[in-house]
PDB file of N, CA and C in Angstrom:
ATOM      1  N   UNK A   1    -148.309  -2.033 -70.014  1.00  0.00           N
ATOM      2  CA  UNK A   1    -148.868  -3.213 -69.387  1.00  0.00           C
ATOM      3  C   UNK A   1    -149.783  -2.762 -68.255  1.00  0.00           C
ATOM      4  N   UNK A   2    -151.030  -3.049 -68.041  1.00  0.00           N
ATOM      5  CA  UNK A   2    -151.678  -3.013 -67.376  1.00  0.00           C
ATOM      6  C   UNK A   2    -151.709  -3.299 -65.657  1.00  0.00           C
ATOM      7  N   UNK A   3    -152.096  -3.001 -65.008  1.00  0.00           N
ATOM      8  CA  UNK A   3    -151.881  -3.450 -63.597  1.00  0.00           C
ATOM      9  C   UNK A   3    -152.603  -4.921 -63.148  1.00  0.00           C
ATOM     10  N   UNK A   4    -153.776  -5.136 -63.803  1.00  0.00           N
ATOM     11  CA  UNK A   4    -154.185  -6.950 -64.199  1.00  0.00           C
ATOM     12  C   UNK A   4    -153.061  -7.822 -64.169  1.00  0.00           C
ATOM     13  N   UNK A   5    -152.754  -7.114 -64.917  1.00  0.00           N
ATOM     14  CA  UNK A   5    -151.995  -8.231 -65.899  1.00  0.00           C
ATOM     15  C   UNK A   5    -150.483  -8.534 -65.179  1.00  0.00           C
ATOM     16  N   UNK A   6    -150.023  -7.098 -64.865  1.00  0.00           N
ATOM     17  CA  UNK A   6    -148.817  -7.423 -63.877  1.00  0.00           C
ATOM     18  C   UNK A   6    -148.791  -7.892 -62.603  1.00  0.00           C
ATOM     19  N   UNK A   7    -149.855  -8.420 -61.727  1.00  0.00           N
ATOM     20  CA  UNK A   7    -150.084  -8.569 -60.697  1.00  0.00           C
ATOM     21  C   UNK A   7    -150.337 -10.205 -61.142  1.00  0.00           C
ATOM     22  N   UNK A   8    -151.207 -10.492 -62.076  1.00  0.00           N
ATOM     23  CA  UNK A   8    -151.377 -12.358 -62.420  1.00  0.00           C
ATOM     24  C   UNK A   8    -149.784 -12.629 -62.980  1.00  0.00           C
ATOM     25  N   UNK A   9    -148.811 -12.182 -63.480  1.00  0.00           N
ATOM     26  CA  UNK A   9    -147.688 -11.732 -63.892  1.00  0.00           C
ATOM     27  C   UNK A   9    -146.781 -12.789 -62.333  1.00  0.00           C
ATOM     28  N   UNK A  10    -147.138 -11.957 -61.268  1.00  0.00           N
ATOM     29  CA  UNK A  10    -146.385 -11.894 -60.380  1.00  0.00           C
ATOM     30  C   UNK A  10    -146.939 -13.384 -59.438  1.00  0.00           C
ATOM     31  N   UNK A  11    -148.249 -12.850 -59.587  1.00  0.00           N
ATOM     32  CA  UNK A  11    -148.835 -14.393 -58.812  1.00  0.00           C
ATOM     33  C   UNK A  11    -148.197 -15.592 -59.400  1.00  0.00           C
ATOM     34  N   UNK A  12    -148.087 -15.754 -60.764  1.00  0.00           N
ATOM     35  CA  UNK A  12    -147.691 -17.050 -61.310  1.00  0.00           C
ATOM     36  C   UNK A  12    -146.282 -17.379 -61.080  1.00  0.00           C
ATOM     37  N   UNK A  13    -145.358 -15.843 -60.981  1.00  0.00           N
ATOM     38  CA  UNK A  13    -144.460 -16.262 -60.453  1.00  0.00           C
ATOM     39  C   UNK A  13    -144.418 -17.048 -59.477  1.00  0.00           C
ATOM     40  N   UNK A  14    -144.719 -16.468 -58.411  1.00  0.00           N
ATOM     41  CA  UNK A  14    -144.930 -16.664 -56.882  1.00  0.00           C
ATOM     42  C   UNK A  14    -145.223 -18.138 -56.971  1.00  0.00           C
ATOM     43  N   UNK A  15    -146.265 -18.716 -57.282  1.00  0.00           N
ATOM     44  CA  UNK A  15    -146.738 -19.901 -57.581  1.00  0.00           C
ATOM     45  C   UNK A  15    -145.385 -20.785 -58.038  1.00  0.00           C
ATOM     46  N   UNK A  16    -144.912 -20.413 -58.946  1.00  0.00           N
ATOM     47  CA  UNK A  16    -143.642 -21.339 -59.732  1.00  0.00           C
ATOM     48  C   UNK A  16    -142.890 -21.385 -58.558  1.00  0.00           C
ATOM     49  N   UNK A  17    -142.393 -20.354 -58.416  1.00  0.00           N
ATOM     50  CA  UNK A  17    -141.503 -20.303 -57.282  1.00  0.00           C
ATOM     51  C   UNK A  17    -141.431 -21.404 -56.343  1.00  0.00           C
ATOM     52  N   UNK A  18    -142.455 -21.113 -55.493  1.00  0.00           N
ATOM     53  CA  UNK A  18    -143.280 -22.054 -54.529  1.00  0.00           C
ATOM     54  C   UNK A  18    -143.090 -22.997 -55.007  1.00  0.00           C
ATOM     55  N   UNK A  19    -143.792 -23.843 -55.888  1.00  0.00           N
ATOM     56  CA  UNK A  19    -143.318 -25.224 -56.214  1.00  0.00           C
ATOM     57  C   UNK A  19    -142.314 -25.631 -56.538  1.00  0.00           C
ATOM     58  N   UNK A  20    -141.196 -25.070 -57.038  1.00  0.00           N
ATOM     59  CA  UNK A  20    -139.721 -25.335 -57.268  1.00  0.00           C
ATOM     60  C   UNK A  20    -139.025 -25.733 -55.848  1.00  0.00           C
ATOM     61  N   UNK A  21    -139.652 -24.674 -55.171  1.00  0.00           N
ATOM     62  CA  UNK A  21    -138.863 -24.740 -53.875  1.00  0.00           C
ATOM     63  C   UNK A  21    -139.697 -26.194 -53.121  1.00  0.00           C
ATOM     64  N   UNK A  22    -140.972 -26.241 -53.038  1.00  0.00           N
ATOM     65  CA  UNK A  22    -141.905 -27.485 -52.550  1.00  0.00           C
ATOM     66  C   UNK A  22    -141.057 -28.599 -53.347  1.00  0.00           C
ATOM     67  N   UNK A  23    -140.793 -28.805 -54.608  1.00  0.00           N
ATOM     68  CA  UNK A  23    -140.018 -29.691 -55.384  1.00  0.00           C
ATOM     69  C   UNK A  23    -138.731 -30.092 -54.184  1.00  0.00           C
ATOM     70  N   UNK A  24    -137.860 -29.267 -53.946  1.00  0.00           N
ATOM     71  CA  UNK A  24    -136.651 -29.627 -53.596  1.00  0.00           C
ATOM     72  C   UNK A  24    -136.658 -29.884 -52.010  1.00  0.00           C
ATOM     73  N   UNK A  25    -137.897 -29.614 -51.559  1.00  0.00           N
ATOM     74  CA  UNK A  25    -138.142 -30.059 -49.952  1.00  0.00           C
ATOM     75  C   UNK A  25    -138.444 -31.749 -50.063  1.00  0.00           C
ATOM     76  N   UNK A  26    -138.966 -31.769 -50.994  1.00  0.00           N
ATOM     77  CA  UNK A  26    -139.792 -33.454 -51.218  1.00  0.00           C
ATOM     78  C   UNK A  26    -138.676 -34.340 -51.722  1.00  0.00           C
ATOM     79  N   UNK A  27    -138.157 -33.511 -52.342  1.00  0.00           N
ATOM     80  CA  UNK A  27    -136.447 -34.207 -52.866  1.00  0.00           C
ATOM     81  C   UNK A  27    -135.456 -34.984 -52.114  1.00  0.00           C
ATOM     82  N   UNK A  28    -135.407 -33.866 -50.945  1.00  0.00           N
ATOM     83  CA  UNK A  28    -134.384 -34.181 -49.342  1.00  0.00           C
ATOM     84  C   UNK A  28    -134.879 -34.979 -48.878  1.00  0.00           C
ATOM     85  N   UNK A  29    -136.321 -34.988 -48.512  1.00  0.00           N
ATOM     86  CA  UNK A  29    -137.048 -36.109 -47.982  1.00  0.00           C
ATOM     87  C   UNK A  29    -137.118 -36.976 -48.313  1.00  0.00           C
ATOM     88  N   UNK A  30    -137.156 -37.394 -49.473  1.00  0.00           N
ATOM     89  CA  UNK A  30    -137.355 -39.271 -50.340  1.00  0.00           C
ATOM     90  C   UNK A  30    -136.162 -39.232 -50.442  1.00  0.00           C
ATOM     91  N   UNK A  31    -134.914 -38.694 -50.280  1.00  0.00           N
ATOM     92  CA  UNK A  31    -133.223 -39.505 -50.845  1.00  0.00           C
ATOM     93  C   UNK A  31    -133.094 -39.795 -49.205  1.00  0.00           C
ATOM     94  N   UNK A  32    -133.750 -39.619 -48.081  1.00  0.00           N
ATOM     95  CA  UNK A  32    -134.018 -40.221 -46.625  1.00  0.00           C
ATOM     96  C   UNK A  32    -134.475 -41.297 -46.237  1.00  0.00           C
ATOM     97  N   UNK A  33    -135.392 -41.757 -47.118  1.00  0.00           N
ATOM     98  CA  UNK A  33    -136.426 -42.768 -47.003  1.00  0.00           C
ATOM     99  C   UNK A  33    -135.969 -44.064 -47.342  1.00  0.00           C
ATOM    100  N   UNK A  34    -136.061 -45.099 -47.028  1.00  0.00           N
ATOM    101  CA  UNK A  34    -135.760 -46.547 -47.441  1.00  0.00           C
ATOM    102  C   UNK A  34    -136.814 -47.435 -47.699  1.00  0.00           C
ATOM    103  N   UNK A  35    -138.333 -46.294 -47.461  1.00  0.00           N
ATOM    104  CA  UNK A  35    -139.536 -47.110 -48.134  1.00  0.00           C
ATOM    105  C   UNK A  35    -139.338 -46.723 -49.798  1.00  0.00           C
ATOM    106  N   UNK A  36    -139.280 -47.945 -50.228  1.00  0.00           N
ATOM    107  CA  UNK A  36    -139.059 -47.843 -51.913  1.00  0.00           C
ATOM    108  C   UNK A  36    -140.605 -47.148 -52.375  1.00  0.00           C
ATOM    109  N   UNK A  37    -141.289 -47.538 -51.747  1.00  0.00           N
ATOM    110  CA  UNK A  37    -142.724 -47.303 -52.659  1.00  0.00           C
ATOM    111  C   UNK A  37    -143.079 -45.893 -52.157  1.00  0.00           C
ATOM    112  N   UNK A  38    -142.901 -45.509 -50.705  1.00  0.00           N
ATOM    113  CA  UNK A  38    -143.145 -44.114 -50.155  1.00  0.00           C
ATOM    114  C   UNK A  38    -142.639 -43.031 -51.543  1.00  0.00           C
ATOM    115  N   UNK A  39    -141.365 -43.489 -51.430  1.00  0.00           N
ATOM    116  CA  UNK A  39    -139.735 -42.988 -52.152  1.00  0.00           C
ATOM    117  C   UNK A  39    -140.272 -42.623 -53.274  1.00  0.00           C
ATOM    118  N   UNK A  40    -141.036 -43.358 -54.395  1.00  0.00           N
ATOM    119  CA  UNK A  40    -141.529 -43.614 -55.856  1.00  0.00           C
ATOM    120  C   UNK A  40    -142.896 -42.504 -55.817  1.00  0.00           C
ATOM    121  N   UNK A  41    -143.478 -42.872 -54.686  1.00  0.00           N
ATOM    122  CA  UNK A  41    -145.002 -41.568 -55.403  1.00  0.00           C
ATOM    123  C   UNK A  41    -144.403 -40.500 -54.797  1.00  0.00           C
ATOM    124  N   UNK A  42    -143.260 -39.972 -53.840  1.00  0.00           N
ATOM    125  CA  UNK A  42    -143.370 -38.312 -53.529  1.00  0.00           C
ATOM    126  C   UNK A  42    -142.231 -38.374 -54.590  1.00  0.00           C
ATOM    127  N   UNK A  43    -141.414 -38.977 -55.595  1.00  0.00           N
ATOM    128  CA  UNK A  43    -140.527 -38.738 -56.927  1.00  0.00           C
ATOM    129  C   UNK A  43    -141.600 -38.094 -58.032  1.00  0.00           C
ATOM    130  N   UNK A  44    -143.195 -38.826 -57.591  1.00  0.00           N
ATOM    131  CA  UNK A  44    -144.276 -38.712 -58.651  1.00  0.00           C
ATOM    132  C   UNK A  44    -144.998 -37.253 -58.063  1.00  0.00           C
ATOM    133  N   UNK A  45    -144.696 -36.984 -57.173  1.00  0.00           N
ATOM    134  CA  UNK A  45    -145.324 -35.539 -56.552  1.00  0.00           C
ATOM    135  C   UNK A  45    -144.086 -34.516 -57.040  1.00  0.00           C
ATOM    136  N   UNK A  46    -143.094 -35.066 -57.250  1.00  0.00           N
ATOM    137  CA  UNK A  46    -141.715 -33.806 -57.307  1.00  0.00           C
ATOM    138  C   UNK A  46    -141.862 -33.820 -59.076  1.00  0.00           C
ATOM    139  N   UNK A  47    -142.438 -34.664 -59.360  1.00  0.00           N
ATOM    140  CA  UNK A  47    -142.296 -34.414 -61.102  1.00  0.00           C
ATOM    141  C   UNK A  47    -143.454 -33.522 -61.749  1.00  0.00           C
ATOM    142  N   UNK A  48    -144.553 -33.630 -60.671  1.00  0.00           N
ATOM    143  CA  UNK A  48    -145.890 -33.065 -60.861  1.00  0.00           C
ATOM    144  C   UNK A  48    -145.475 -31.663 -60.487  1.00  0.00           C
ATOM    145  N   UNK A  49    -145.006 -31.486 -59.408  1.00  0.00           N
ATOM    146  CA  UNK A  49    -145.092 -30.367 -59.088  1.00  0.00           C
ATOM    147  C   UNK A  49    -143.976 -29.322 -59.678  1.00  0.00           C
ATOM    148  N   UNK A  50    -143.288 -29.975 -60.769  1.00  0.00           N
ATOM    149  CA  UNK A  50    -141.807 -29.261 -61.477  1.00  0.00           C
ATOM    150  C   UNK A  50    -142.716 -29.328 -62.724  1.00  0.00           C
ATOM    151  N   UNK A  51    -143.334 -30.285 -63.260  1.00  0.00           N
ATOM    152  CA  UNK A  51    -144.293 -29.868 -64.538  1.00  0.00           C
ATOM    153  C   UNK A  51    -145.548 -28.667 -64.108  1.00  0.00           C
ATOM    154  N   UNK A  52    -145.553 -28.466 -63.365  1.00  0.00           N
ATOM    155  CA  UNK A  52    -147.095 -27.421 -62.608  1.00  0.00           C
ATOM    156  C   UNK A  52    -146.190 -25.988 -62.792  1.00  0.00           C
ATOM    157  N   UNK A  53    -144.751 -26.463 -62.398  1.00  0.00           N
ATOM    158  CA  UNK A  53    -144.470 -24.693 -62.598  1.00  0.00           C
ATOM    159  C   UNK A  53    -144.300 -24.558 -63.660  1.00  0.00           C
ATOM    160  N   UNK A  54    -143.466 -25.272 -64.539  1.00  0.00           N
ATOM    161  CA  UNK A  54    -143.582 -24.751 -66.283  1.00  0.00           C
ATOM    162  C   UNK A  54    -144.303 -24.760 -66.716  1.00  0.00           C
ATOM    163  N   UNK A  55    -145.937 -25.329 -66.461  1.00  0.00           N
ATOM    164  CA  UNK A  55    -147.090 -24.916 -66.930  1.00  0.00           C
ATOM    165  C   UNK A  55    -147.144 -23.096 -66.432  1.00  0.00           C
ATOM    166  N   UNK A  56    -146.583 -22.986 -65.398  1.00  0.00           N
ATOM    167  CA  UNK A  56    -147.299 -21.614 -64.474  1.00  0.00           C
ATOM    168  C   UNK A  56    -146.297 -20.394 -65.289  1.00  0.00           C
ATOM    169  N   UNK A  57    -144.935 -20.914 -65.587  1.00  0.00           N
ATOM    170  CA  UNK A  57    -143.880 -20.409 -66.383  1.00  0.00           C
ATOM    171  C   UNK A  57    -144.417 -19.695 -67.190  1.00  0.00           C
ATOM    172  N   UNK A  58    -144.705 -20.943 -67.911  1.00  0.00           N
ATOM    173  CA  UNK A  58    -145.186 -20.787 -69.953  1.00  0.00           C
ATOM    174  C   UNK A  58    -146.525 -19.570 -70.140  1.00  0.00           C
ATOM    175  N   UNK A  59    -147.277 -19.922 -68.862  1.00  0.00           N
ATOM    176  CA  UNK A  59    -148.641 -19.212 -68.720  1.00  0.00           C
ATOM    177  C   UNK A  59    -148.195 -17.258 -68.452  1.00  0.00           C
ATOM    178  N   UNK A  60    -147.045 -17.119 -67.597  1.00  0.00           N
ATOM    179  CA  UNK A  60    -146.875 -16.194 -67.264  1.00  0.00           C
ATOM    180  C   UNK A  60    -145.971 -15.402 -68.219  1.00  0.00           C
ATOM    181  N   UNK A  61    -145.361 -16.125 -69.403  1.00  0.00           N
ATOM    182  CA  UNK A  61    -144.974 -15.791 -70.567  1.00  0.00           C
ATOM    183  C   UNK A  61    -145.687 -15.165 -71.364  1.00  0.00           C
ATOM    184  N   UNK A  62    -146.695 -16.272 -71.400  1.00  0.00           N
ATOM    185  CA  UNK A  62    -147.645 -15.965 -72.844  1.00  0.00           C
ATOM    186  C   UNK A  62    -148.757 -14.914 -72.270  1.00  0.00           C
ATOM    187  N   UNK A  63    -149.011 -14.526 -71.327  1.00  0.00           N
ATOM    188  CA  UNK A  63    -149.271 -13.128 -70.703  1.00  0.00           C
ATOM    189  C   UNK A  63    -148.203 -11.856 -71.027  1.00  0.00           C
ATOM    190  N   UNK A  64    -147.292 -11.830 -70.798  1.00  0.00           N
ATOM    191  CA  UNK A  64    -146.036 -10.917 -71.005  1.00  0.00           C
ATOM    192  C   UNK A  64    -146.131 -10.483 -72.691  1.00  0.00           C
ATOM    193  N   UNK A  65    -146.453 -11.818 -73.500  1.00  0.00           N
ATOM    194  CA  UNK A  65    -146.192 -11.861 -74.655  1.00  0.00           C
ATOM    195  C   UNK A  65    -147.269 -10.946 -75.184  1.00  0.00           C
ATOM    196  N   UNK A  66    -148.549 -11.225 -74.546  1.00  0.00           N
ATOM    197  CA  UNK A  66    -149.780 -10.464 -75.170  1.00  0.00           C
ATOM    198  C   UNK A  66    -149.661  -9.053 -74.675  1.00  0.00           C
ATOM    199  N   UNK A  67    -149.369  -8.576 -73.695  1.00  0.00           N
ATOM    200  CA  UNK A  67    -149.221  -7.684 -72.951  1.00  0.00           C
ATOM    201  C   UNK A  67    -148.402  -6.760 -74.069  1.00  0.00           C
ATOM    202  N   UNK A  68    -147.403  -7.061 -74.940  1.00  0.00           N
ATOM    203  CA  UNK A  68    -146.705  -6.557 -75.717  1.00  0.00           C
ATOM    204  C   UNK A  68    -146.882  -6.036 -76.958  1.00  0.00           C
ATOM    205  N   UNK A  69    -147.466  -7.409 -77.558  1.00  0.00           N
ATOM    206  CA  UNK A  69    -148.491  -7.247 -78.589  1.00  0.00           C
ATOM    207  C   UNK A  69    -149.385  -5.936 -78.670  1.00  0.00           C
ATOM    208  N   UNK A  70    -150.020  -5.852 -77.267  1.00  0.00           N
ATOM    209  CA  UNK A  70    -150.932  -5.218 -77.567  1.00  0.00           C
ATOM    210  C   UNK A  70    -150.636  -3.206 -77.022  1.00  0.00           C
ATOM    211  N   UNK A  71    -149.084  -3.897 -76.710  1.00  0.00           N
ATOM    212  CA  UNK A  71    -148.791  -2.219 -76.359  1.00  0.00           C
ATOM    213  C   UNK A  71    -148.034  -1.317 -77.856  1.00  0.00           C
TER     214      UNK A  71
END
């Protein structure tokens, strides 16, 4: 595996990461809130941002995957 490739490898981690963890900060915060509607779009930011890492997941897979392929 190349050094490219393991370094975008690691970024996407990093990235997932990050938003998993951004996910569960926004989480604590809206089960606080008693604005219903506040409450409803950061539920719509915690779903975005938990679909953004399994996009970043899947991406950092199918890198790994080629990476293999081609060794």
């Amino acid at each position: 595996m190349n050094r490219p490739s393991r370094s975008m490898r690691k970024l996407l981690d990093a990235v997932a990461s990050n938003n998993e963890s951004a996910a569960i900060a926004v989480m604590r915060a809206a089960e606080a809130l008693s604005d219903e509607v506040l409450k409803q779009q950061l539920l719509n930011v915690i779903h975005r941002l938990n679909v953004d890492a399994t996009l970043l997941q899947t991406a950092r897979h199918e890198i790994a995957n080629e990476g293999m392929k081609r060794a």
